[in-house]
C-alpha atoms as a PDB file:
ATOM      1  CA  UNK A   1      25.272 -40.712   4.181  1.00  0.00           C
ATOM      2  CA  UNK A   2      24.205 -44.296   4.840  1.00  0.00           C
ATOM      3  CA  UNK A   3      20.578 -45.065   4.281  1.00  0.00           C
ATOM      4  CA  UNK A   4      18.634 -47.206   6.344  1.00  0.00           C
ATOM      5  CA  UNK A   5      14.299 -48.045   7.287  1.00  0.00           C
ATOM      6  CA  UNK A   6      11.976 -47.864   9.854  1.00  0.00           C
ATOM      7  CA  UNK A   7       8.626 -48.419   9.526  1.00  0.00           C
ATOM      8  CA  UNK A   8       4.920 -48.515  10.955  1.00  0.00           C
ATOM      9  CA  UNK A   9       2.003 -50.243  11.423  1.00  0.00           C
ATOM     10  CA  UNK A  10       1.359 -48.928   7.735  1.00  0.00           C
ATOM     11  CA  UNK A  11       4.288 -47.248   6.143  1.00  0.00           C
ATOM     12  CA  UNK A  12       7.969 -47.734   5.280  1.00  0.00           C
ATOM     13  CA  UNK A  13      10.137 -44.881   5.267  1.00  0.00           C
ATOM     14  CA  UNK A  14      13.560 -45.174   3.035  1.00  0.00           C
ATOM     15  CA  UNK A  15      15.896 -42.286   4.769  1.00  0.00           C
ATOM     16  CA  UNK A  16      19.529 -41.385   5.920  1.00  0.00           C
ATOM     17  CA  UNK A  17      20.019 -42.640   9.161  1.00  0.00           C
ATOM     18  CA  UNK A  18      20.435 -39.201  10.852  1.00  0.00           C
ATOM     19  CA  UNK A  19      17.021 -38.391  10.235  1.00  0.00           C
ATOM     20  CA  UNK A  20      16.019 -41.398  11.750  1.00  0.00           C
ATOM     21  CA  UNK A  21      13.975 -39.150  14.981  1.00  0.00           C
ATOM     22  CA  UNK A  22      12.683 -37.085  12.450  1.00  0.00           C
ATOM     23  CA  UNK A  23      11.320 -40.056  10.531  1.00  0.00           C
ATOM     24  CA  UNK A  24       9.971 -41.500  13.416  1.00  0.00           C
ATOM     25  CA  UNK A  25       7.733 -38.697  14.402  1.00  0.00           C
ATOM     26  CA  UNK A  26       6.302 -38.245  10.540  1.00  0.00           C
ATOM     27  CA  UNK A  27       5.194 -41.757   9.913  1.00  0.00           C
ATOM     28  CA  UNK A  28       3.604 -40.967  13.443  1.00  0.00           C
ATOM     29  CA  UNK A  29       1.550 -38.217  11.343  1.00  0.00           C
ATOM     30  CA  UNK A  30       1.047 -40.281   8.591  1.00  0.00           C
ATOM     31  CA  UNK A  31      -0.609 -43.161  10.582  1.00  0.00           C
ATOM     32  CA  UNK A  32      -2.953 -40.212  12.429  1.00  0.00           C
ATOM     33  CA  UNK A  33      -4.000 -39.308   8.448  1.00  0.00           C
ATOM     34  CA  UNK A  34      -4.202 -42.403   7.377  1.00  0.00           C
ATOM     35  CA  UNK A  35      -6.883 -43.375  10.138  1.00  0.00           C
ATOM     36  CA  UNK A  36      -8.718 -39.902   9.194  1.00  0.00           C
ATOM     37  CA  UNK A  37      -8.751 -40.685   5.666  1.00  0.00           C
ATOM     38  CA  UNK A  38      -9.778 -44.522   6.205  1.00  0.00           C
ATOM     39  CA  UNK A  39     -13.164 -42.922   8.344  1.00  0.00           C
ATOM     40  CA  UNK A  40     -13.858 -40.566   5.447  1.00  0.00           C
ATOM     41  CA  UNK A  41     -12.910 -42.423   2.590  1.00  0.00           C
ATOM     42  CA  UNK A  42     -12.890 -46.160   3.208  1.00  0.00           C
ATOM     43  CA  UNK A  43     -10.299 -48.050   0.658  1.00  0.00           C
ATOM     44  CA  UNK A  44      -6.768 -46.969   1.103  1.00  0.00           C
ATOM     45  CA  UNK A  45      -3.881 -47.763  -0.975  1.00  0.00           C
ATOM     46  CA  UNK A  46      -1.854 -50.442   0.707  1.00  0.00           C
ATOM     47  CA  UNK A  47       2.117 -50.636   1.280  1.00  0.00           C
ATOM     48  CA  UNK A  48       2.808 -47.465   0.336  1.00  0.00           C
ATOM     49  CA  UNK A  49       6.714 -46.747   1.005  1.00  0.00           C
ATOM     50  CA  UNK A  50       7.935 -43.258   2.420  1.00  0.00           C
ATOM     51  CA  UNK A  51      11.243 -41.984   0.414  1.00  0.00           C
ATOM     52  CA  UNK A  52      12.196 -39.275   2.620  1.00  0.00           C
ATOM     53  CA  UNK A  53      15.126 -37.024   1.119  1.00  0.00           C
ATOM     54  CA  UNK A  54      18.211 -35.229   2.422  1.00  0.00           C
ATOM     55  CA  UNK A  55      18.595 -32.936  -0.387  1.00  0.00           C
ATOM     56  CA  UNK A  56      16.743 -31.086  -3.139  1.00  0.00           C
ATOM     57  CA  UNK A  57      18.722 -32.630  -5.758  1.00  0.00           C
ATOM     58  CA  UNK A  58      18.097 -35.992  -4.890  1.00  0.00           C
ATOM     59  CA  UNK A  59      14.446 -35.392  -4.745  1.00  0.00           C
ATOM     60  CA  UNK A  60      14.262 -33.419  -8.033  1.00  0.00           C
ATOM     61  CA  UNK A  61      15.673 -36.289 -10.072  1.00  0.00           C
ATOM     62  CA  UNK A  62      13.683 -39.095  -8.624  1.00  0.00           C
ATOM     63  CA  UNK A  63      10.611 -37.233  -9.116  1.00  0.00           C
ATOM     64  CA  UNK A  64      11.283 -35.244 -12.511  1.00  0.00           C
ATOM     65  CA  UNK A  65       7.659 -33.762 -12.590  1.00  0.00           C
ATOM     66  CA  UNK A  66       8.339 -31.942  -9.264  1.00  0.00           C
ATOM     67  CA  UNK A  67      10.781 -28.815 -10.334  1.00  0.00           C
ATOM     68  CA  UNK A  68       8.413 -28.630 -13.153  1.00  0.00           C
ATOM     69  CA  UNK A  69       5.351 -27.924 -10.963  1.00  0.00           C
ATOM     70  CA  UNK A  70       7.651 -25.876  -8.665  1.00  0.00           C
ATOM     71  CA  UNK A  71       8.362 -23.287 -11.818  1.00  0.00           C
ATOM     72  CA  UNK A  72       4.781 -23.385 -12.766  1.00  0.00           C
ATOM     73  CA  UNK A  73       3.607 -22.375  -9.807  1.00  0.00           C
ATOM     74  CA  UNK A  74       3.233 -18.884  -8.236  1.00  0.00           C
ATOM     75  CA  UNK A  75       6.226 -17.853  -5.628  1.00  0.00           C
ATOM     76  CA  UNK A  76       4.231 -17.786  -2.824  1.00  0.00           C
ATOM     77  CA  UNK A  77       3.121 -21.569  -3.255  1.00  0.00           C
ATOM     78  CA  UNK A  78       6.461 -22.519  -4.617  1.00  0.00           C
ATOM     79  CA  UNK A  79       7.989 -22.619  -1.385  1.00  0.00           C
ATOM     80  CA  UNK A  80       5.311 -25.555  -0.348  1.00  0.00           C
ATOM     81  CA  UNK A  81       6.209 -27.966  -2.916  1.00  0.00           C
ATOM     82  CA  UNK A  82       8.701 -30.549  -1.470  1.00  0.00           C
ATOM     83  CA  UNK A  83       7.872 -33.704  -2.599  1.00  0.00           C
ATOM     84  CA  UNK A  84       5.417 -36.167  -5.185  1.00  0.00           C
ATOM     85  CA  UNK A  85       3.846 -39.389  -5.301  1.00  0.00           C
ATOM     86  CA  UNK A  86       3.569 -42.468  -7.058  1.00  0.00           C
ATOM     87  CA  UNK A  87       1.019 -45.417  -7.008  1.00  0.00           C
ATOM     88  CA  UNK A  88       3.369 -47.066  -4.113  1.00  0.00           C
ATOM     89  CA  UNK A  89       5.895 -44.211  -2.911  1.00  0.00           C
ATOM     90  CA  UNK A  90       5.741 -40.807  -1.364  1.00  0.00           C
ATOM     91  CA  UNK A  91       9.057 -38.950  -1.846  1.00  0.00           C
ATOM     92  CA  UNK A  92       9.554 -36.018   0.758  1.00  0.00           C
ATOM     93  CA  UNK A  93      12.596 -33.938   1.916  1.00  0.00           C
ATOM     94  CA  UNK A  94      14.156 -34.679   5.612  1.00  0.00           C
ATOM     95  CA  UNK A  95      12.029 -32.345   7.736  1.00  0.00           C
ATOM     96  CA  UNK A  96      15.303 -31.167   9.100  1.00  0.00           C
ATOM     97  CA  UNK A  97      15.133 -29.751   5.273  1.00  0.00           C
ATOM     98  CA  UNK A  98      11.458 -28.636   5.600  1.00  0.00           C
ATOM     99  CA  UNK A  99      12.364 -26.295   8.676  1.00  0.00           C
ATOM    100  CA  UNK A 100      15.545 -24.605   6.862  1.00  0.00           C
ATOM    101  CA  UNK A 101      13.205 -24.142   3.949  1.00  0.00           C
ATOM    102  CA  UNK A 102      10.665 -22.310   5.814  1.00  0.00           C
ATOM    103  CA  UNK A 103      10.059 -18.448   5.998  1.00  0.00           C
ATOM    104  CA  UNK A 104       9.746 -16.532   9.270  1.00  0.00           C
ATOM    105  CA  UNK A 105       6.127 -16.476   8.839  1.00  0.00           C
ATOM    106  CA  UNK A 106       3.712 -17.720  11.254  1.00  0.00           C
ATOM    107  CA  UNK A 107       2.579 -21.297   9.818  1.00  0.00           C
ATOM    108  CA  UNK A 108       5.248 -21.960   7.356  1.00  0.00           C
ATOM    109  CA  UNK A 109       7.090 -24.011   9.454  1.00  0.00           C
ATOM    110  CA  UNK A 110       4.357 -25.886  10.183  1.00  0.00           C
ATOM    111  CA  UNK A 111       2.522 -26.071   6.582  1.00  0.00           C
ATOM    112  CA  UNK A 112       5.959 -27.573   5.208  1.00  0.00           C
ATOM    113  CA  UNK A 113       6.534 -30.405   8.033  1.00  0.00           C
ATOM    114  CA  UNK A 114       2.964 -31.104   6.888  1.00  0.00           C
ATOM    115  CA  UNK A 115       3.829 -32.192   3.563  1.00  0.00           C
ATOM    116  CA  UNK A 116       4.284 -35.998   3.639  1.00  0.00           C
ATOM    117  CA  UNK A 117       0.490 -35.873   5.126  1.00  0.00           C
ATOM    118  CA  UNK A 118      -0.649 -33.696   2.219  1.00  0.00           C
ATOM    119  CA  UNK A 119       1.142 -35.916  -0.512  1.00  0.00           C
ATOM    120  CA  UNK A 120      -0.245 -39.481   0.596  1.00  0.00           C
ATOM    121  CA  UNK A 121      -3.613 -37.269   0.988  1.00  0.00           C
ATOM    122  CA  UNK A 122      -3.080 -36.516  -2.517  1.00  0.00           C
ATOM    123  CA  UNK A 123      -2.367 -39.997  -3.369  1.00  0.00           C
ATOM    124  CA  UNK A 124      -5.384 -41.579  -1.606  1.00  0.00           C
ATOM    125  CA  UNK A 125      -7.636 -39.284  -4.349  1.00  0.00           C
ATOM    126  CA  UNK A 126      -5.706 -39.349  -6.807  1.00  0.00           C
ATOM    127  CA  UNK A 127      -6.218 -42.884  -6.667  1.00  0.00           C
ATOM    128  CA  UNK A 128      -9.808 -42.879  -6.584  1.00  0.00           C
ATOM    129  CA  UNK A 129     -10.008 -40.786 -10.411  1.00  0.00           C
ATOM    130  CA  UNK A 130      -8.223 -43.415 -12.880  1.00  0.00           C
ATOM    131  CA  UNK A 131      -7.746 -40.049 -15.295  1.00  0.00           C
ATOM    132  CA  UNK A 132      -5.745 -38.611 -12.392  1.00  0.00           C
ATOM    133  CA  UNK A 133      -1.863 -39.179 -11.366  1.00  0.00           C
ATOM    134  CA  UNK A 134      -0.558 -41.591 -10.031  1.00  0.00           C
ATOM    135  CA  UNK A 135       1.203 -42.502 -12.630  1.00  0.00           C
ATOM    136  CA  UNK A 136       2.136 -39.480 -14.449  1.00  0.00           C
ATOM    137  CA  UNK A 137       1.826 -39.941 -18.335  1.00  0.00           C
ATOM    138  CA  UNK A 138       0.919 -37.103 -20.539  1.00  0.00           C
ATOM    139  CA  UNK A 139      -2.359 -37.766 -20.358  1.00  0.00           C
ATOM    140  CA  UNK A 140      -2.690 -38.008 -16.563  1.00  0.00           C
ATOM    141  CA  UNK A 141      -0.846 -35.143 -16.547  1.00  0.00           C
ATOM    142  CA  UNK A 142      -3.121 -32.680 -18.389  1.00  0.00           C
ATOM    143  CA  UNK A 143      -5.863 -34.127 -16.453  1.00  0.00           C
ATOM    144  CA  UNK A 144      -4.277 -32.925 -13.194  1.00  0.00           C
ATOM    145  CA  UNK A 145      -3.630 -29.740 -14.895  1.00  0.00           C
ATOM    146  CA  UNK A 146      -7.336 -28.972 -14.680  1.00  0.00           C
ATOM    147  CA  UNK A 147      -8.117 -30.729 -11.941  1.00  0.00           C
ATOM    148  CA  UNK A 148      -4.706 -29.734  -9.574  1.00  0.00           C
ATOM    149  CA  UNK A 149      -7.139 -27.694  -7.599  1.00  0.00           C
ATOM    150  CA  UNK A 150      -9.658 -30.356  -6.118  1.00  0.00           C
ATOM    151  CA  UNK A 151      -6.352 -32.914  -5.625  1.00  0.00           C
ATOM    152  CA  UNK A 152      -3.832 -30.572  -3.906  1.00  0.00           C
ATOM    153  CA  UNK A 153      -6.996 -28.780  -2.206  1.00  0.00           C
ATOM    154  CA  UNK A 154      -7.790 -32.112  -0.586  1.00  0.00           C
ATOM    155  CA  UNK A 155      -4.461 -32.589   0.258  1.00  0.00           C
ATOM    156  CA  UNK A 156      -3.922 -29.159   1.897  1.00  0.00           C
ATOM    157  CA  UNK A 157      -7.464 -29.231   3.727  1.00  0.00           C
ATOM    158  CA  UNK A 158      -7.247 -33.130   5.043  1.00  0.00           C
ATOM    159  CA  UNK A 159      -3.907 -32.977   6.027  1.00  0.00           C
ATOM    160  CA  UNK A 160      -4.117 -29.870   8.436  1.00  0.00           C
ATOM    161  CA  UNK A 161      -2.114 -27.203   5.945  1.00  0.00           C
ATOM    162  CA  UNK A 162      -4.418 -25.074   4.753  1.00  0.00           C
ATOM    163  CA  UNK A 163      -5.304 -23.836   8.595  1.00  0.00           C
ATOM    164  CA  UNK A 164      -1.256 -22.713   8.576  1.00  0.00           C
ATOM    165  CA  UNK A 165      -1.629 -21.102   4.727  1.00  0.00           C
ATOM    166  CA  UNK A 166      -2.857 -17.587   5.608  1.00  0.00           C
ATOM    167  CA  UNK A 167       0.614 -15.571   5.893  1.00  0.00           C
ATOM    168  CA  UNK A 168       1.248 -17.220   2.794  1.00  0.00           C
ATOM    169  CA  UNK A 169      -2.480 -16.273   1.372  1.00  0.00           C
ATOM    170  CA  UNK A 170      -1.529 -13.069   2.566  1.00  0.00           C
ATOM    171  CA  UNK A 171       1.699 -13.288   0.023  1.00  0.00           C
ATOM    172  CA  UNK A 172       0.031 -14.550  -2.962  1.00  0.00           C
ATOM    173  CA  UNK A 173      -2.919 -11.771  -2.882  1.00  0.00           C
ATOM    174  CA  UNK A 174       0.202  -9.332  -2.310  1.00  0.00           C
ATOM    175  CA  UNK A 175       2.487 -10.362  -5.031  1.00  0.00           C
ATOM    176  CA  UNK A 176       0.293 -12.246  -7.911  1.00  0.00           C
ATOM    177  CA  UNK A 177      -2.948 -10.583  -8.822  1.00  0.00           C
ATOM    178  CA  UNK A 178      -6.712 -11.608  -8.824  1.00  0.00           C
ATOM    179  CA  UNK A 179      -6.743 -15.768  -8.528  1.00  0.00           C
ATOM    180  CA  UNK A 180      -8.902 -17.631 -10.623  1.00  0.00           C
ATOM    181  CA  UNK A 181     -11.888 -19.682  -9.416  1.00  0.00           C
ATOM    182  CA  UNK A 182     -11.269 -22.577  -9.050  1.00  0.00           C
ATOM    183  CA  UNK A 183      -7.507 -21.943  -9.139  1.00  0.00           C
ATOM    184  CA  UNK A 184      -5.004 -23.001 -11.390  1.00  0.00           C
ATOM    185  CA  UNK A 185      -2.331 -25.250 -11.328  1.00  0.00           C
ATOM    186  CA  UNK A 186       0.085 -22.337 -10.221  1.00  0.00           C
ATOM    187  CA  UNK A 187      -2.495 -21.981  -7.540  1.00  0.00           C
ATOM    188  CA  UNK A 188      -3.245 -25.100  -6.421  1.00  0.00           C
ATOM    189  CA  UNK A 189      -1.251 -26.156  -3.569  1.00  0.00           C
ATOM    190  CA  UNK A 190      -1.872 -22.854  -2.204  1.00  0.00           C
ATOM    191  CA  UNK A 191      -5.424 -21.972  -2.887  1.00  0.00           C
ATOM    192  CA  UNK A 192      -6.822 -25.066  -3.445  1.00  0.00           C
ATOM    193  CA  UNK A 193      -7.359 -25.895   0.269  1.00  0.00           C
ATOM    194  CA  UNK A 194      -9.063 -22.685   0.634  1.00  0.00           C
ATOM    195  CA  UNK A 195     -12.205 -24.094  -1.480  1.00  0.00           C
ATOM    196  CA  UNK A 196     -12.235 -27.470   0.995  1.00  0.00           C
ATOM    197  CA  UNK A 197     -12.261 -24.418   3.878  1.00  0.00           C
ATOM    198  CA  UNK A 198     -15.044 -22.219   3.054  1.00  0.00           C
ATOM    199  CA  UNK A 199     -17.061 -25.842   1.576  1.00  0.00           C
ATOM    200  CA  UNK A 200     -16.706 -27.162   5.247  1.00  0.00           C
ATOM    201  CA  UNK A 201     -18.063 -24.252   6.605  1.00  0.00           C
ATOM    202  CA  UNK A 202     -20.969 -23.613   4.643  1.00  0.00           C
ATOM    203  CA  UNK A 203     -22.032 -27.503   3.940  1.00  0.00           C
ATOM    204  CA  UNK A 204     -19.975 -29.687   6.856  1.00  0.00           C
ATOM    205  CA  UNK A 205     -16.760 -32.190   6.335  1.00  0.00           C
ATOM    206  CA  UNK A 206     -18.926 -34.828   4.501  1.00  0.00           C
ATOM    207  CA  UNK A 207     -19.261 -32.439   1.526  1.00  0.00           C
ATOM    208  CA  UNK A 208     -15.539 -31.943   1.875  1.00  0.00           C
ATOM    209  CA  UNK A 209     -14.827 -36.095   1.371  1.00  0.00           C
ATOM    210  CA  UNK A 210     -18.274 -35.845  -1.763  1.00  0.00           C
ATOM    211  CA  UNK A 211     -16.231 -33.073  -3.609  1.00  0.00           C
ATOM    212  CA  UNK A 212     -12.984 -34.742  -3.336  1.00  0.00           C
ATOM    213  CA  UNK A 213     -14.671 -37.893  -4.629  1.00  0.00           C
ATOM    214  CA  UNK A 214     -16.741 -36.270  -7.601  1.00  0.00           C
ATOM    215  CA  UNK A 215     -17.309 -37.817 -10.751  1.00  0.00           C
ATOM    216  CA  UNK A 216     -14.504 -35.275 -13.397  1.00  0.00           C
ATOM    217  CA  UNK A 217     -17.154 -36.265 -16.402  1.00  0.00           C
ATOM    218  CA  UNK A 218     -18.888 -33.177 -15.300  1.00  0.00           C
ATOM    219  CA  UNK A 219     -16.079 -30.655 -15.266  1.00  0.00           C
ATOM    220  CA  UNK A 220     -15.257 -28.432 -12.741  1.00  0.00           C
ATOM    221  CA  UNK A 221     -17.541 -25.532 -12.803  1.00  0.00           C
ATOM    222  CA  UNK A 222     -20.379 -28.626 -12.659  1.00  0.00           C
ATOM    223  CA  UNK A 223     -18.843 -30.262 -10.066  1.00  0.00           C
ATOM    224  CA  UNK A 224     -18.731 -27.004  -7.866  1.00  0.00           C
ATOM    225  CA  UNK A 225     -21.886 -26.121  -8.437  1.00  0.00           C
ATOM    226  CA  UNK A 226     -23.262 -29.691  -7.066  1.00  0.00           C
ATOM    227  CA  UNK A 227     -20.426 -28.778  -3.971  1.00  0.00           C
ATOM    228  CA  UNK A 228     -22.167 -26.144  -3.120  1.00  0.00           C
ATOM    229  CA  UNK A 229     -25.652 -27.455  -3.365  1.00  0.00           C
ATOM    230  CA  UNK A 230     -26.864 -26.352  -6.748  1.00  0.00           C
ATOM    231  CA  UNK A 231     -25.571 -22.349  -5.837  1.00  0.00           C
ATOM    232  CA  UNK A 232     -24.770 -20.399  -9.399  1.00  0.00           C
ATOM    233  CA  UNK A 233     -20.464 -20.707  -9.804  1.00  0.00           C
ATOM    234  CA  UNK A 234     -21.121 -17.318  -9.852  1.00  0.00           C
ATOM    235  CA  UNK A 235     -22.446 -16.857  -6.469  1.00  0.00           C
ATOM    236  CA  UNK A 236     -19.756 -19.331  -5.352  1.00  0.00           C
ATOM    237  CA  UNK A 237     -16.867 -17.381  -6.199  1.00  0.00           C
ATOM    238  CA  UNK A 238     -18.168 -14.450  -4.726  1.00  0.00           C
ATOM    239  CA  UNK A 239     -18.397 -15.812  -1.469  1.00  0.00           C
ATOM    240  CA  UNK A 240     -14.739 -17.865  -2.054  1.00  0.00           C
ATOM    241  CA  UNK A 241     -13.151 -14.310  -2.956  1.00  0.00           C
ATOM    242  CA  UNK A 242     -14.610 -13.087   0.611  1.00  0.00           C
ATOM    243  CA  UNK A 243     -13.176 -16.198   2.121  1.00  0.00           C
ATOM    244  CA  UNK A 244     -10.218 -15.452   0.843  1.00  0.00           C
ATOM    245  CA  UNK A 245      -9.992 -11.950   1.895  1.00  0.00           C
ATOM    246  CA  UNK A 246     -11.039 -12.666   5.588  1.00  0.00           C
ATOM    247  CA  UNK A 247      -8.188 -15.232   5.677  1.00  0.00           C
ATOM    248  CA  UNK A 248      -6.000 -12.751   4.517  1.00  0.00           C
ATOM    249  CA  UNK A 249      -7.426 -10.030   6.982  1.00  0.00           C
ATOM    250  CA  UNK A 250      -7.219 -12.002  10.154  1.00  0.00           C
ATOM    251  CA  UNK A 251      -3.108 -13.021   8.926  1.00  0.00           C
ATOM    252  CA  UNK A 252      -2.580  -9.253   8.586  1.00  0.00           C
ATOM    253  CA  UNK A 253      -3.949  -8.429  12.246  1.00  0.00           C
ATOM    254  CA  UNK A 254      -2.594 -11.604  13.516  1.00  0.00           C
ATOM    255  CA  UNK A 255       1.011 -10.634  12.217  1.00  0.00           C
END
């Protein structure tokens, strides 16, 4: 298929020309983040370039790190990661892709057409931690290991996913045994969201944009502990594994 551009006030998307509504409609969402993140954040990366995807191939070997993540993570978040990020690109399947990839669950459609919102989310912070991708070099990359949790967590929360996550919640708890706190990479895109969640509820959204801003010197258990105003980590996950099991509660009755 032929490839061709449109663009936005503040994005240019790279895509197959039959996807060209499609396209249309998610830089519309990615201009309605991008004005949420300048109000919380201030400095956003500038000219960043949408590669949007008609295939999982094609998206696998321009992003290489991608099907690596995929396999590391558990099966019930595996489904959610369709694209990456670079200092100046977000690569994303066709959401034509996105809704043949989603499950009959409530909120998986949604939570996937989501994506490109959660990826330049995830770009925006990433940028803000020089140890953090973009780019990905080895040592980036074991920094995002530890730290995939507070990245793809403000990714999932900012961009609207983690409201559609429960059924999928609901999954994980099912399938892949007690998660730690704060969750690993295979939990990440996920879980991560969930800590943003039950932060914002307890603290407001400003604590939301502190915590995806904190210093990493501290490590995480340090930096959660300042989240959640000085609390013991271990009082913290306590109330985080309650979250989670009222999230998973209300997607069971709801279903």
């Amino acid at each position: 298929m032929a490839w061709t551009e449109s663009s936005s006030a503040s994005f240019a998307a790279r895509h197959e020309e039959r996807d060209a509504a499609d396209v249309a409609a998610l830089l519309d969402q990615l201009e309605g983040v991008r004005e949420r993140l300048g109000t919380a954040f201030g400095r956003l990366p500038e000219e960043v370039a949408i590669v949007v995807h008609g295939n999982w191939a094609q998206l696998d070997l321009a992003q290489p790190v991608l099907p690596v993540l995929r396999r590391m993570s558990t099966p019930a978040a595996r489904r959610y990661l369709a694209g990456w990020y670079t200092a100046r690109e977000v690569h994303v399947l066709a959401p034509r892709i996105l809704r043949e990839r989603a499950s009959n669950v409530p909120g998986s459609r949604e939570m996937l057409l989501l994506t490109p919102s959660a990826l330049y989310t995830q770009l925006v912070v990433g940028g803000l931690h020089p140890r953090l991708p973009p780019p990905i070099r080895p040592r980036s990359l074991r920094a995002y290991m530890r730290w995939a949790w507070l990245v793809a967590g403000a990714g999932s929360w900012f961009s609207g996913q983690t409201g559609c996550a429960r059924p999928a919640i609901v999954r994980r708890m099912r399938e892949s045994g007690k998660p730690a706190f704060p969750p690993t990479l295979s939990d990440a895109p996920l879980l991560g969201g969930t800590i943003y969640d039950l932060l914002v509820r307890e603290e407001g959204e400003k604590a939301a944009v502190r915590l995806a801003r904190a210093p990493l010197g501290d490590g995480p258990h340090r930096v959660l502990e300042h989240a959640f105003g000085e609390r013991a980590l271990v009082h913290t996950e306590g109330t985080w594994r309650a979250h989670l099991t009222r999230m998973a509660t209300a997607a069971s009755a709801a279903g």
